[in-house]
C-alpha atoms as a PDB file:
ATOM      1  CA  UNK A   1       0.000   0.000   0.000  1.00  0.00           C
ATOM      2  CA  UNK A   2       1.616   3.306  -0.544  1.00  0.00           C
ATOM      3  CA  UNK A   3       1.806   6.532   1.209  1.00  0.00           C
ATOM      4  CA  UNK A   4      -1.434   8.148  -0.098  1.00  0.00           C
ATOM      5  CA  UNK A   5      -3.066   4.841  -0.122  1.00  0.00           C
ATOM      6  CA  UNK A   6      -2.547   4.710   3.924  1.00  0.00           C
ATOM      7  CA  UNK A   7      -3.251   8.511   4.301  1.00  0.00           C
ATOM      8  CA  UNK A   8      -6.728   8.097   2.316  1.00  0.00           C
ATOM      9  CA  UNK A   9      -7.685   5.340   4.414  1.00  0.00           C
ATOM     10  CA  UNK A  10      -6.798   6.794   7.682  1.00  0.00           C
ATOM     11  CA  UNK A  11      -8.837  10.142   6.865  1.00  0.00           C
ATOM     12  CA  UNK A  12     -11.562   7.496   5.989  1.00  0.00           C
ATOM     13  CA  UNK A  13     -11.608   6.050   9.713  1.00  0.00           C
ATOM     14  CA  UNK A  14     -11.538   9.856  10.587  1.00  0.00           C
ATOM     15  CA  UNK A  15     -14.515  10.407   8.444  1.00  0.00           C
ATOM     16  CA  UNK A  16     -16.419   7.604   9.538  1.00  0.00           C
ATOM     17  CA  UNK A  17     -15.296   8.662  13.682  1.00  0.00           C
ATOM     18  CA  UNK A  18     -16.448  12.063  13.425  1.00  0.00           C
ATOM     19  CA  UNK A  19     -19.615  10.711  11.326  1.00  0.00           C
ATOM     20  CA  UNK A  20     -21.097   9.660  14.884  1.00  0.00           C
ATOM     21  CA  UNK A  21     -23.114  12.347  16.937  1.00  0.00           C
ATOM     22  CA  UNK A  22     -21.839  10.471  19.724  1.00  0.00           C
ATOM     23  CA  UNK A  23     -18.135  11.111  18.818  1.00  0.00           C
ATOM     24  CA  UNK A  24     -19.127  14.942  17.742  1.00  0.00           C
ATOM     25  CA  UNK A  25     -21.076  15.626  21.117  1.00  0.00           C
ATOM     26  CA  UNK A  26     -17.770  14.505  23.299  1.00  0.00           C
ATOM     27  CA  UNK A  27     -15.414  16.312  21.671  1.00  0.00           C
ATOM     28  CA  UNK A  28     -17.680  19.475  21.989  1.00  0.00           C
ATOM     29  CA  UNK A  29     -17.927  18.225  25.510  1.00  0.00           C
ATOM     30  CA  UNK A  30     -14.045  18.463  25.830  1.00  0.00           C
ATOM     31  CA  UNK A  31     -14.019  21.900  23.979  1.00  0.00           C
ATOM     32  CA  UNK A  32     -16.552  22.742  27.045  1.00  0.00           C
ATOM     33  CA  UNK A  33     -15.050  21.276  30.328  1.00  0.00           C
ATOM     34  CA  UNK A  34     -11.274  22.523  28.685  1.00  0.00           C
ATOM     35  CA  UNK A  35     -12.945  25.853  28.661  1.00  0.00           C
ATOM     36  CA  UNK A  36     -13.982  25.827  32.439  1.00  0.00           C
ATOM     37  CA  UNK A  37     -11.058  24.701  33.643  1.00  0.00           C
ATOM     38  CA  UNK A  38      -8.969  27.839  31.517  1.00  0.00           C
ATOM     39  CA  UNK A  39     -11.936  30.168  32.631  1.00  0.00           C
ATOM     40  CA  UNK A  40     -12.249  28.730  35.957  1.00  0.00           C
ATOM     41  CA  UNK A  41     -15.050  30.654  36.527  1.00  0.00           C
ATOM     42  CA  UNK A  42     -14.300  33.693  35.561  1.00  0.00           C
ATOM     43  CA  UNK A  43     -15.799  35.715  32.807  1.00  0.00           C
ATOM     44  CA  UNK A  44     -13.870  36.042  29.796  1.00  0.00           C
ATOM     45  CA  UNK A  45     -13.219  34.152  26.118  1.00  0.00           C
ATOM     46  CA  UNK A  46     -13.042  31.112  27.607  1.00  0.00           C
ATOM     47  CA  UNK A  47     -16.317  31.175  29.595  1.00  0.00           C
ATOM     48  CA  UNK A  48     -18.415  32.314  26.771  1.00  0.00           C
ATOM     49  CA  UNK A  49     -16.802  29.214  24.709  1.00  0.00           C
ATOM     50  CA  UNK A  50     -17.912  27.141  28.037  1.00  0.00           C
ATOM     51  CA  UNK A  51     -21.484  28.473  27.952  1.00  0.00           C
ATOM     52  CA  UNK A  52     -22.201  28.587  24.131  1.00  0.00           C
ATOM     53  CA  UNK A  53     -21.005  24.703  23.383  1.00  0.00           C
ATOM     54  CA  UNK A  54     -22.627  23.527  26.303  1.00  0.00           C
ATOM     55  CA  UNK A  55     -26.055  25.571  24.449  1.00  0.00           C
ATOM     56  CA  UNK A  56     -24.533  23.401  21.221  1.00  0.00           C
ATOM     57  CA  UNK A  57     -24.371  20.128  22.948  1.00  0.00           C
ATOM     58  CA  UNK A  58     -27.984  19.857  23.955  1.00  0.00           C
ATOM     59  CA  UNK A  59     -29.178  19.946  20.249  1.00  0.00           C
ATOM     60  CA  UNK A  60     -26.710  16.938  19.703  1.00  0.00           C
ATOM     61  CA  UNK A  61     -28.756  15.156  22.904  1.00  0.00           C
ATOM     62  CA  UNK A  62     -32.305  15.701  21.063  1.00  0.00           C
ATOM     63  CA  UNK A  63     -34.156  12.590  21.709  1.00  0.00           C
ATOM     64  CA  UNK A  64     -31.267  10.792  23.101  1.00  0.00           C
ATOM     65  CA  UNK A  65     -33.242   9.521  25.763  1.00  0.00           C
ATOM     66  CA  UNK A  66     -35.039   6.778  24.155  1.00  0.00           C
ATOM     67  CA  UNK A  67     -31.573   5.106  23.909  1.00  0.00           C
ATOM     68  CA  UNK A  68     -31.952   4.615  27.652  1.00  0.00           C
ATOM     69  CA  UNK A  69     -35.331   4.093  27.642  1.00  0.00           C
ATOM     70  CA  UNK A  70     -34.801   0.991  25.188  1.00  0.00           C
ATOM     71  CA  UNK A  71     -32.168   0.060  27.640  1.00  0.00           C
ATOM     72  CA  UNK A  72     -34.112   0.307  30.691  1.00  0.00           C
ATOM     73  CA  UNK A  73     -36.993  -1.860  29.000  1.00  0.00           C
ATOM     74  CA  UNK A  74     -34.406  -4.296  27.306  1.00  0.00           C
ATOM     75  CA  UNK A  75     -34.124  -7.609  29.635  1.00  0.00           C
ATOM     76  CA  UNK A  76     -30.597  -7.763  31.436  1.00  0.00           C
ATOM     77  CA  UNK A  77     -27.998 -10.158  30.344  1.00  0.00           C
ATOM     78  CA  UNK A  78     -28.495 -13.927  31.523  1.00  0.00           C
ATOM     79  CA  UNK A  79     -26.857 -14.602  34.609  1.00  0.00           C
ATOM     80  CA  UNK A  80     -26.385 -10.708  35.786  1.00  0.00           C
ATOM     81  CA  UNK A  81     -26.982 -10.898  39.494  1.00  0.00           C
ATOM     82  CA  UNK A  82     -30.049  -9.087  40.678  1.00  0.00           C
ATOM     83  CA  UNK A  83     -28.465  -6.274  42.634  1.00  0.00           C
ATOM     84  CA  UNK A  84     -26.574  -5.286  39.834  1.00  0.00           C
ATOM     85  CA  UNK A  85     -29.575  -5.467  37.390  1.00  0.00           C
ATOM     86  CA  UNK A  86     -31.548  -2.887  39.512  1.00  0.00           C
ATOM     87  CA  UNK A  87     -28.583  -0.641  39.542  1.00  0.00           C
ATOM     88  CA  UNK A  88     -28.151  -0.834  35.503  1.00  0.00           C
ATOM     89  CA  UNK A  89     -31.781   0.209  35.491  1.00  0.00           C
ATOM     90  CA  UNK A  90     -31.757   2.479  37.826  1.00  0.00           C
ATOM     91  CA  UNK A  91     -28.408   4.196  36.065  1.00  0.00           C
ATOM     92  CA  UNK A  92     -30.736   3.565  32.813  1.00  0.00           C
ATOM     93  CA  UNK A  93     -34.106   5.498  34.127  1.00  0.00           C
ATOM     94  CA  UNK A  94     -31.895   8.772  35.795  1.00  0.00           C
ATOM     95  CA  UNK A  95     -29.706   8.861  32.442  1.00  0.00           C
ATOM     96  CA  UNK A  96     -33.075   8.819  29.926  1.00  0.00           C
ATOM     97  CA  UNK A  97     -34.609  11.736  32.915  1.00  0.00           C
ATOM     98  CA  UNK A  98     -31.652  13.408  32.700  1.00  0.00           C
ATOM     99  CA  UNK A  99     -31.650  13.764  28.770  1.00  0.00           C
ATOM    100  CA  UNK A 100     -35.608  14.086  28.842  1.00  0.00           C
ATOM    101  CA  UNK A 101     -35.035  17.084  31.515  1.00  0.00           C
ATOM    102  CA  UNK A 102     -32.281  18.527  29.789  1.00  0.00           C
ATOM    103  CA  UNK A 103     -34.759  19.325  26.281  1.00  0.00           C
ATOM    104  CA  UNK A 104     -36.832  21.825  28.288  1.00  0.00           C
ATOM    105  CA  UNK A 105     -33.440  23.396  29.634  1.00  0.00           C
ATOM    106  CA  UNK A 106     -32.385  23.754  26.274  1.00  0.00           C
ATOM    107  CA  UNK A 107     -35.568  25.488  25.177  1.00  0.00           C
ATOM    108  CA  UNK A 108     -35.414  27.865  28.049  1.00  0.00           C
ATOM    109  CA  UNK A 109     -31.995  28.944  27.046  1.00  0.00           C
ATOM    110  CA  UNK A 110     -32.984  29.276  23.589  1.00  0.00           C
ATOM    111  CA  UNK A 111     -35.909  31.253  24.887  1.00  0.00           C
ATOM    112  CA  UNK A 112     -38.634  29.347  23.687  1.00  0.00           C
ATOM    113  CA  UNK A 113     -39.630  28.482  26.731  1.00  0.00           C
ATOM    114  CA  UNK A 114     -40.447  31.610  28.624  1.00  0.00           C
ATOM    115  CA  UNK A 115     -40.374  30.240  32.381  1.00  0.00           C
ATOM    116  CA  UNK A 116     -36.235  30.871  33.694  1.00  0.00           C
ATOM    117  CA  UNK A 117     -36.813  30.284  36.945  1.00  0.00           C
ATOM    118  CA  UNK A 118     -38.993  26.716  36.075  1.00  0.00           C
ATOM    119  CA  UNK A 119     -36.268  26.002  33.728  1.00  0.00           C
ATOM    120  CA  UNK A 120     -33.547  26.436  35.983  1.00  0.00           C
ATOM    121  CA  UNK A 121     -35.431  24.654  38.453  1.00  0.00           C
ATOM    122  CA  UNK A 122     -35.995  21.679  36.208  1.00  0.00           C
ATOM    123  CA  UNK A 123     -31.981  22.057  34.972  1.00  0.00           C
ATOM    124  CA  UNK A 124     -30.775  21.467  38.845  1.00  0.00           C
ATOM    125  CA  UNK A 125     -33.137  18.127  39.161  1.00  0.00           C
ATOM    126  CA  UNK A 126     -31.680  16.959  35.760  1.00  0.00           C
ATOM    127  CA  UNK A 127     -28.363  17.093  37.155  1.00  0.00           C
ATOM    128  CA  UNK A 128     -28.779  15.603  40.531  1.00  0.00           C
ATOM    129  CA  UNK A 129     -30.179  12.821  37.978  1.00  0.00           C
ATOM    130  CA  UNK A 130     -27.201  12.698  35.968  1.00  0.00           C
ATOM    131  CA  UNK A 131     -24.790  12.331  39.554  1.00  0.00           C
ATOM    132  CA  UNK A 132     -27.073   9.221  40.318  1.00  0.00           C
ATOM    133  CA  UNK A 133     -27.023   7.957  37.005  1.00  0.00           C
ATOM    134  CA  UNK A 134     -23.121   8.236  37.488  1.00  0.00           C
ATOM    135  CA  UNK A 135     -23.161   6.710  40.560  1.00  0.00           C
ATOM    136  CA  UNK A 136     -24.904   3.582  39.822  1.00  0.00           C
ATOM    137  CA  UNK A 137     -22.601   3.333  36.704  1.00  0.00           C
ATOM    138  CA  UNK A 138     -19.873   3.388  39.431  1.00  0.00           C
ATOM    139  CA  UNK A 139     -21.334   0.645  41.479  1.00  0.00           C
ATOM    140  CA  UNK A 140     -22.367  -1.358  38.116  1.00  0.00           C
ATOM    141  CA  UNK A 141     -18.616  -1.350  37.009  1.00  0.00           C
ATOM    142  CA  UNK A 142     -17.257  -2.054  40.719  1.00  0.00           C
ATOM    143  CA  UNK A 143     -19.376  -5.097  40.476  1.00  0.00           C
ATOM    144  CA  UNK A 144     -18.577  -6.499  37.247  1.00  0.00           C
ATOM    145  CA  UNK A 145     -15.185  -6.062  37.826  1.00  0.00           C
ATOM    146  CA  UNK A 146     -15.179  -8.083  41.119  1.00  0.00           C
ATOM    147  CA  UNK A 147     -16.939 -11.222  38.997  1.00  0.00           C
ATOM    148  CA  UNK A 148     -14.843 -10.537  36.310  1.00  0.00           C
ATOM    149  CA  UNK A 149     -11.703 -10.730  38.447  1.00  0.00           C
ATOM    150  CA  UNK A 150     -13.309 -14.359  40.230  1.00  0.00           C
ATOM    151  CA  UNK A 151     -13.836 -15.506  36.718  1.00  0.00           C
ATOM    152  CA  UNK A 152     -10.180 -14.800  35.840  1.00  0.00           C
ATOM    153  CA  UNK A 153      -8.513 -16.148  39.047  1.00  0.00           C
ATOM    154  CA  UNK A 154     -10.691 -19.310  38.462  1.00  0.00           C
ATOM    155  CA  UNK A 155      -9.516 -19.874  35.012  1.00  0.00           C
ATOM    156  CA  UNK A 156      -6.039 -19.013  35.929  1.00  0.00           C
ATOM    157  CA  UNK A 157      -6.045 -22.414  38.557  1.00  0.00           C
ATOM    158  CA  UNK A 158      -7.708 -24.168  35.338  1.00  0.00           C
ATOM    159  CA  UNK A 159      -4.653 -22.788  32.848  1.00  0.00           C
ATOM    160  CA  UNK A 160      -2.168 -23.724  35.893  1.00  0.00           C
ATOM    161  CA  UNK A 161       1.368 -24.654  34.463  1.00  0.00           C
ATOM    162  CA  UNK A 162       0.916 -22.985  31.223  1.00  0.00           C
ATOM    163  CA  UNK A 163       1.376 -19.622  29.725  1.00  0.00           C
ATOM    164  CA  UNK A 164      -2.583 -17.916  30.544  1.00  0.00           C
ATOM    165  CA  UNK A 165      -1.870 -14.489  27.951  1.00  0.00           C
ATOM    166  CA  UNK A 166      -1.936 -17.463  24.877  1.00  0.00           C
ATOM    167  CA  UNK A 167      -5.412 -18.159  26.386  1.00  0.00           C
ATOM    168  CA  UNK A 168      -8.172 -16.659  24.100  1.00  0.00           C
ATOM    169  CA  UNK A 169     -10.881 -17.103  26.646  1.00  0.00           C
ATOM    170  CA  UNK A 170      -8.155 -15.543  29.190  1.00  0.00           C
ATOM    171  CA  UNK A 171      -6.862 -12.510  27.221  1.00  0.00           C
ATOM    172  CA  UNK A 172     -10.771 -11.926  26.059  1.00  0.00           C
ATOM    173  CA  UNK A 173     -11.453 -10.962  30.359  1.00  0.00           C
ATOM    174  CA  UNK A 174      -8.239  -9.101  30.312  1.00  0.00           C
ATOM    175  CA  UNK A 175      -9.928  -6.757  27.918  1.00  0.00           C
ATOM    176  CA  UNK A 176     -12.953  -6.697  29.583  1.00  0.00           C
ATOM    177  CA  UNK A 177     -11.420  -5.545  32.424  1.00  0.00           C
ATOM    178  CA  UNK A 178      -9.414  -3.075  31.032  1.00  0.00           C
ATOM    179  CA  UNK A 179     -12.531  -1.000  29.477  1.00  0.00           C
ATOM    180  CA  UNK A 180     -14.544  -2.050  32.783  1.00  0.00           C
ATOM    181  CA  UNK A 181     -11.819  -0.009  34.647  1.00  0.00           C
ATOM    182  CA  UNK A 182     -12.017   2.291  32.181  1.00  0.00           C
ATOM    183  CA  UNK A 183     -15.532   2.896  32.304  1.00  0.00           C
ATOM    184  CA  UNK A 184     -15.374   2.893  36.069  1.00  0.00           C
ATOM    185  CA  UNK A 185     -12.418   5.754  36.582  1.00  0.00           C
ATOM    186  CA  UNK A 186     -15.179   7.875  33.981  1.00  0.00           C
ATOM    187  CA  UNK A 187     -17.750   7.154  36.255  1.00  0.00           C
ATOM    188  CA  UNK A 188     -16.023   8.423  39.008  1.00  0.00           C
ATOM    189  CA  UNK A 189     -14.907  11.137  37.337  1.00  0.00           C
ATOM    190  CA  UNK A 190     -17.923  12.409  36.261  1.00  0.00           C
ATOM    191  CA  UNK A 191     -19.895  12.079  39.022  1.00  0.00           C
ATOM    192  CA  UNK A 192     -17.396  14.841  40.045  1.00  0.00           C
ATOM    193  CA  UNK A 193     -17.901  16.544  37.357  1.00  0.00           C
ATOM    194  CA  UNK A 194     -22.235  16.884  38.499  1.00  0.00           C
ATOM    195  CA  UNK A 195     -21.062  17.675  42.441  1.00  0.00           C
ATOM    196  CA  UNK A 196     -19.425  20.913  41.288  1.00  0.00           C
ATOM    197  CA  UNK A 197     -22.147  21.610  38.680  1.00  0.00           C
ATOM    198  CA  UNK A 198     -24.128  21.408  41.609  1.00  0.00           C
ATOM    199  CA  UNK A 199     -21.722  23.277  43.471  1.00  0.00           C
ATOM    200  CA  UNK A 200     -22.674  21.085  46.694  1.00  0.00           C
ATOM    201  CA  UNK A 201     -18.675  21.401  47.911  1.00  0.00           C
ATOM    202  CA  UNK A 202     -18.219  24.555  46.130  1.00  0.00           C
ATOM    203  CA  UNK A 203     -14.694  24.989  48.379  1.00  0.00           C
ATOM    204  CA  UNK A 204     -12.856  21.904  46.879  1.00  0.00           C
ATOM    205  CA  UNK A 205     -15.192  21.088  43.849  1.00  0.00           C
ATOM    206  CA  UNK A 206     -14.154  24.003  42.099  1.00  0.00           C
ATOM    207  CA  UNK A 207     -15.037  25.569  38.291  1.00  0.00           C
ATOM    208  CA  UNK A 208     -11.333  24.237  37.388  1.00  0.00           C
ATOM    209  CA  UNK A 209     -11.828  21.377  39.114  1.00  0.00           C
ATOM    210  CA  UNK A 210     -14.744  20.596  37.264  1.00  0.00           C
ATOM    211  CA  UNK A 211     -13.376  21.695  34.229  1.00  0.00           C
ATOM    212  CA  UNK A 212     -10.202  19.274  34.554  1.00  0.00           C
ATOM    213  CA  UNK A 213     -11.991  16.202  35.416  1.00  0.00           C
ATOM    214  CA  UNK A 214     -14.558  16.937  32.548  1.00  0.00           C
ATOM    215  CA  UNK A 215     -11.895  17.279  30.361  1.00  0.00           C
ATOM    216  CA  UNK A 216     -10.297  13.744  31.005  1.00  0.00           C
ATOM    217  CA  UNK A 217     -13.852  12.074  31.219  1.00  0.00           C
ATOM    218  CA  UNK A 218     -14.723  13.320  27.679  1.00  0.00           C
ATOM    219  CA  UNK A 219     -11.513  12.333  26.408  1.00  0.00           C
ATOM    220  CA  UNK A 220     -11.957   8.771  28.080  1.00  0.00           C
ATOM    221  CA  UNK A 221     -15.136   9.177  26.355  1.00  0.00           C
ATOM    222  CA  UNK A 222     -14.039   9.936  23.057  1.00  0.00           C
ATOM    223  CA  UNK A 223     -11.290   7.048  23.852  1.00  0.00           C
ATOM    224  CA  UNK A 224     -14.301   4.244  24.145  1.00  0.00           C
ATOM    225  CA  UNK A 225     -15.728   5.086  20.779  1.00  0.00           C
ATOM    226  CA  UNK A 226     -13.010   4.852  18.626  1.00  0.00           C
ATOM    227  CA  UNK A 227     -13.407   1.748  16.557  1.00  0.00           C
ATOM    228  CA  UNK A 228     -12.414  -1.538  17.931  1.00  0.00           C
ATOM    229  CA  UNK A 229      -8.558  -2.730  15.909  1.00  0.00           C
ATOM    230  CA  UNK A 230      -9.036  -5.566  13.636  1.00  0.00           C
ATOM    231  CA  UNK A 231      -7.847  -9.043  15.506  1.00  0.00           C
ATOM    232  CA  UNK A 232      -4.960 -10.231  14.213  1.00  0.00           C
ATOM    233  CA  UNK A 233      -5.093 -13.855  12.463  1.00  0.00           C
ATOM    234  CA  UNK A 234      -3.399 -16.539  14.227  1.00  0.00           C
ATOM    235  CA  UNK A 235      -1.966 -19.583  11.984  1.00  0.00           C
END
């Protein structure tokens, strides 16, 4: 393959990334949070590029909610324990509220809905359901992790006295755990991310800090949807 060859089909994966709402909303989301943490609260450039993408991002989250709502309806996969079936649900119904909330805050901003003070009102509850839907996701991951890790020490006695990372089945958890701790240090991060948004520890939780972990939780983000790398064929 030549040079221009390699460079047309690299802009194509490009192409086909930023093709994705999904992958267009989190990098807007990274323009946003990278904004706060410059501004850190302060008015300025870098504040009004803060407030006017975040105005951006809601159009990108226009009906987003029924992709929870399918999710919260969808039957769990076999063998998920109870406890953390409820908690995917739960993380499922605050996420679709939060998006379903976050509509009518966009059309206050936007001024076509008239009420501020209702919309603000009804911004703040969409939040605190974002923070839970963040910290269910938290517990969801801690937990899959913990019978992902059993699963992997029992096959490890199983593979005893032979190389485990030649394993399929073995290397298969390894990257399940890697994107499960993935997911969880984003889950963590942005249920930061809501408490200063809610400004409930204003004193340590501050605009920067906000801004910073933002920043790393929508690159983590944009991290997760880049397209999976071919597997490479084994003779």
């Amino acid at each position: 393959m030549s040079t221009l060859d390699a460079t047309r089909a690299e802009l194509g994966l490009v192409i086909l990334y930023l093709n994705k709402a999904e992958a267009r909303d989190k990098i807007c989301r990274a323009i946003q949070y990278g904004s706060k943490f410059l501004s850190d609260g302060q008015p300025g450039t870098a504040q009004n590029v803060d407030k006017s993408t975040s105005l951006a991002r809601k159009v990108f989250r226009l009906f987003k909610f029924v992709n929870d709502l399918h999710a919260l309806i969808s039957p769990a996969p076999q063998g998920t324990p109870l406890p953390l079936v409820l908690l995917g649900k739960s993380k499922n119904a605050l996420l679709s509220t939060f998006l379903f909330l976050d509509q009518i805050v966009w059309l206050g901003r936007s001024g076509i809905y008239k009420n501020k003070e209702r919309a603000e009102q009804i911004g703040r509850i969409s939040l605190f359901c974002w923070m839970g839907s963040s910290i269910c996701a938290t517990l969801v991951e801690l937990g899959e992790l913990g019978r992902l890790s059993a699963s992997m020490k029992k096959l490890e006695k199983e593979l005893k006295g032979s190389d485990k990372y030649q394993n399929e089945q073995y290397r298969s958890k390894v990257e399940k755990s890697n994107a499960r701790s993935l997911a969880l240090v984003k889950a963590v991060m942005d249920t930061v991310v809501a408490v200063g948004l809610l400004q409930l520890a204003p004193k340590k939780v501050t605009p920067r800090v906000t801004g910073g972990f933002g920043f790393v939780s929508s690159l983590i983000s944009c991290y997760q949807l880049l397209p999976s790398p071919p597997k490479s064929k084994t003779s």
